[in-house]
Protein backbone atom coordinates (compact mmCIF):
# COMPACT_ATOMS: atom_id res chain seq x y z
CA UNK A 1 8.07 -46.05 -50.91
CA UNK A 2 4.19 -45.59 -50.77
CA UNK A 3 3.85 -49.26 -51.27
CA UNK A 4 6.01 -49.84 -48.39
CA UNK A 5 4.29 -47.77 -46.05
CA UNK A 6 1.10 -49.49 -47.34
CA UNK A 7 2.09 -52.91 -46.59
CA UNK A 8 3.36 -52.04 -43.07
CA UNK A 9 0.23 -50.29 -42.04
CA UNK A 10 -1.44 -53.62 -43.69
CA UNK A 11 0.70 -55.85 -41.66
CA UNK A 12 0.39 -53.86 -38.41
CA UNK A 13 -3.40 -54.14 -38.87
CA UNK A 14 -3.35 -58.10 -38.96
CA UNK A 15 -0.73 -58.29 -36.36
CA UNK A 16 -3.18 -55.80 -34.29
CA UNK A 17 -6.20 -58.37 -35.14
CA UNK A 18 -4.17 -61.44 -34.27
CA UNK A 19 -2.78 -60.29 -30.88
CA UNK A 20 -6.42 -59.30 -29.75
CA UNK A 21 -7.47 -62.45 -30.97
CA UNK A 22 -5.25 -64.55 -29.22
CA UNK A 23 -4.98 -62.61 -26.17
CA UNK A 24 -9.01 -63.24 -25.42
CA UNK A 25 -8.99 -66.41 -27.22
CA UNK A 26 -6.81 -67.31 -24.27
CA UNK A 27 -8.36 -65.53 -21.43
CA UNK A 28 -12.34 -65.93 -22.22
CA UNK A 29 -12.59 -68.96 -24.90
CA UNK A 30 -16.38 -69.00 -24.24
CA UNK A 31 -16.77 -65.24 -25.79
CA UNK A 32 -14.06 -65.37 -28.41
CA UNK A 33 -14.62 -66.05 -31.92
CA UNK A 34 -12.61 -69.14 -33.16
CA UNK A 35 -11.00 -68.06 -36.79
CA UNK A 36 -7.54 -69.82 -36.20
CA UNK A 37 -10.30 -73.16 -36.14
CA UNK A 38 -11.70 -71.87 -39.46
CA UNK A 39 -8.15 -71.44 -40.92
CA UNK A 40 -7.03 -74.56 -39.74
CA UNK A 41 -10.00 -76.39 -40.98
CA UNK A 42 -9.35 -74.60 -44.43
CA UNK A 43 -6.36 -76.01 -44.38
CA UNK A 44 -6.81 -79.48 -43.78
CA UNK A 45 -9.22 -79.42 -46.14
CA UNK A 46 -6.84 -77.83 -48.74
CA UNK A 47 -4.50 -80.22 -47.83
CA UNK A 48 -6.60 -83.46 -48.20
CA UNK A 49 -7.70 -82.84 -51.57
CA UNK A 50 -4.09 -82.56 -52.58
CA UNK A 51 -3.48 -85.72 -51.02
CA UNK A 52 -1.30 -84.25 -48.38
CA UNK A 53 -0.65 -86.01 -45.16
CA UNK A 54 -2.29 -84.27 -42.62
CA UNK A 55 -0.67 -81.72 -40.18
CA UNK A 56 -0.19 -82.09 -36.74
CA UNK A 57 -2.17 -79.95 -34.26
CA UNK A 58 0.75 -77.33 -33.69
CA UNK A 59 1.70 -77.39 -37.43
CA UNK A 60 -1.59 -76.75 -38.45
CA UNK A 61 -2.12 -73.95 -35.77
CA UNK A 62 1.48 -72.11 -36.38
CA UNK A 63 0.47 -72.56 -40.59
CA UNK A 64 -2.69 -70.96 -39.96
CA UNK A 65 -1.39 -68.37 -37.72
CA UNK A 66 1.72 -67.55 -40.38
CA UNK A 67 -1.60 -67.81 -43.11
CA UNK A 68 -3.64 -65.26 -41.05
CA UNK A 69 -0.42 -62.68 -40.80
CA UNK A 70 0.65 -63.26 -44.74
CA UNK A 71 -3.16 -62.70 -45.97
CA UNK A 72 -4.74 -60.13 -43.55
CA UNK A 73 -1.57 -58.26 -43.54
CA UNK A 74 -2.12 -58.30 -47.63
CA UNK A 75 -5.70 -57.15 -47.30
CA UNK A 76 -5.21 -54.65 -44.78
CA UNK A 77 -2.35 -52.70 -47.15
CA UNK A 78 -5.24 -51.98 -49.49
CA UNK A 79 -5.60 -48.65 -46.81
CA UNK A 80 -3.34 -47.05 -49.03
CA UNK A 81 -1.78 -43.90 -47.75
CA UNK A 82 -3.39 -41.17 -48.40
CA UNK A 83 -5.95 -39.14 -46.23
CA UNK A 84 -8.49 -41.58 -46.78
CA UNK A 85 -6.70 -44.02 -45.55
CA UNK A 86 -8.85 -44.64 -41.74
CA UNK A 87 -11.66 -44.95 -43.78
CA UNK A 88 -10.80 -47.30 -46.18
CA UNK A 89 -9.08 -49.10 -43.31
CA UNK A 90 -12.97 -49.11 -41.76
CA UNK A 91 -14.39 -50.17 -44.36
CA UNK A 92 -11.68 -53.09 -45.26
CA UNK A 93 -12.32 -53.86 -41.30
CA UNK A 94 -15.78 -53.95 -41.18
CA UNK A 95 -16.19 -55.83 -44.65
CA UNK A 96 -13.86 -58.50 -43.78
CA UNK A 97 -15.93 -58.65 -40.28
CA UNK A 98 -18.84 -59.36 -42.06
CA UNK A 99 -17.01 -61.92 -44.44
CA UNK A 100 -15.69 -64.01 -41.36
CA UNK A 101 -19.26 -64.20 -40.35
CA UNK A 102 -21.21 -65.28 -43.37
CA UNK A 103 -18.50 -67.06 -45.35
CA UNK A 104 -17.46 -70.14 -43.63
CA UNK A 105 -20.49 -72.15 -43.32
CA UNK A 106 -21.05 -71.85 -47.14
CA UNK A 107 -17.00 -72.61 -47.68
CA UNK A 108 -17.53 -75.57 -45.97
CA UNK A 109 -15.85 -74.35 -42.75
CA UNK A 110 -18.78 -74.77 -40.08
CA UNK A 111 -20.48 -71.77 -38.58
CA UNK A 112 -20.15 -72.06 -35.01
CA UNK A 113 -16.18 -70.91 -34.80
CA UNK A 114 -17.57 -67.10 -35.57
CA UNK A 115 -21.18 -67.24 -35.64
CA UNK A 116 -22.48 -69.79 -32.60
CA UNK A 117 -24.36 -66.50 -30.57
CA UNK A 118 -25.08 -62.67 -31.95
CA UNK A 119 -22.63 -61.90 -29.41
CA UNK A 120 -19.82 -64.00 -31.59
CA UNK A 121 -20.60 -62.59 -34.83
CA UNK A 122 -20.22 -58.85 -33.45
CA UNK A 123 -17.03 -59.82 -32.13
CA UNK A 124 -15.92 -61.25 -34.83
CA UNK A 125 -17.09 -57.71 -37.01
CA UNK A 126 -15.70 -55.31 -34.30
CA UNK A 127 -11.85 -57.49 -34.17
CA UNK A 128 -11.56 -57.06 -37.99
CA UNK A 129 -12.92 -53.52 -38.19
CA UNK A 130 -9.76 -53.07 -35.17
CA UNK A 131 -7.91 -54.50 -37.58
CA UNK A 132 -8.84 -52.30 -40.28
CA UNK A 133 -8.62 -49.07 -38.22
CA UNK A 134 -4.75 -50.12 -37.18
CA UNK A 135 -3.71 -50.14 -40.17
CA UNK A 136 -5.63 -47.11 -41.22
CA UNK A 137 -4.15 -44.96 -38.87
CA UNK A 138 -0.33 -46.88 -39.12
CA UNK A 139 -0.53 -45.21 -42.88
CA UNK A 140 -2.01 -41.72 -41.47
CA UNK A 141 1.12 -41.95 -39.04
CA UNK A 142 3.32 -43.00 -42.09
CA UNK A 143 2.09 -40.83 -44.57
């Protein structure tokens, strides 16, 4: 049962992170960070080196979007659910925050989708560390 009640405060946490993300991705594109670019651009890549024909625009958005769910939902159940739970969930945010900022350009994945202005990158640290605290406090609530 406590890995249940792991995985859905993990999975509320990425569903948390995705809704604010699209939500202003949609309503101020000039201030949001761009991750569903980075994931789609992962993927195309990951696809062309296994000689895959390439995805269309919506596939590659909804695959990246499914991706995003399936993986930070994954992360995010690392909370646990125990009383340290909101902190771990903090630091899970704020460490994948700080991954989504310095990882992509060395990936291969272009900097500009979550680092183009200071005001991107904190963004980008504060959505994740949202993330982190949702599902924090979903396995508080749970426990």
């Amino acid at each position: 049962m406590t890995l249940l009640r792991s995985l859905a405060a993990g999975f509320s946490g990425a569903i948390a992170l995705n809704a604010l993300h699209e939500t202003v991705r949609r309503l101020r594109p000039q201030d949001a960070p761009r991750m569903d670019l980075l994931g789609e651009r992962g993927l195309r890549q990951l696809l062309a080196k296994a000689d895959a024909p390439p995805p269309t625009d919506q596939q590659a958005y909804l695959l990246t979007l499914a991706g995003d769910v399936l993986s930070n939902g994954l992360y995010y159940s690392f909370v646990g659910n125990d009383k340290r739970s909101l902190r771990r969930g903090l630091a899970l945010g704020v460490a994948a925050g700080v991954g989504g900022v310095l990882l992509p350009g060395p990936l291969g994945l272009g900097t500009a989708p979550s680092g183009r202005t200071p005001q991107t990158q904190a963004i980008t640290v504060a959505w994740y560390t949202i993330g982190g605290l949702v599902a924090g406090a979903v396995a508080k609530a749970l426990r």
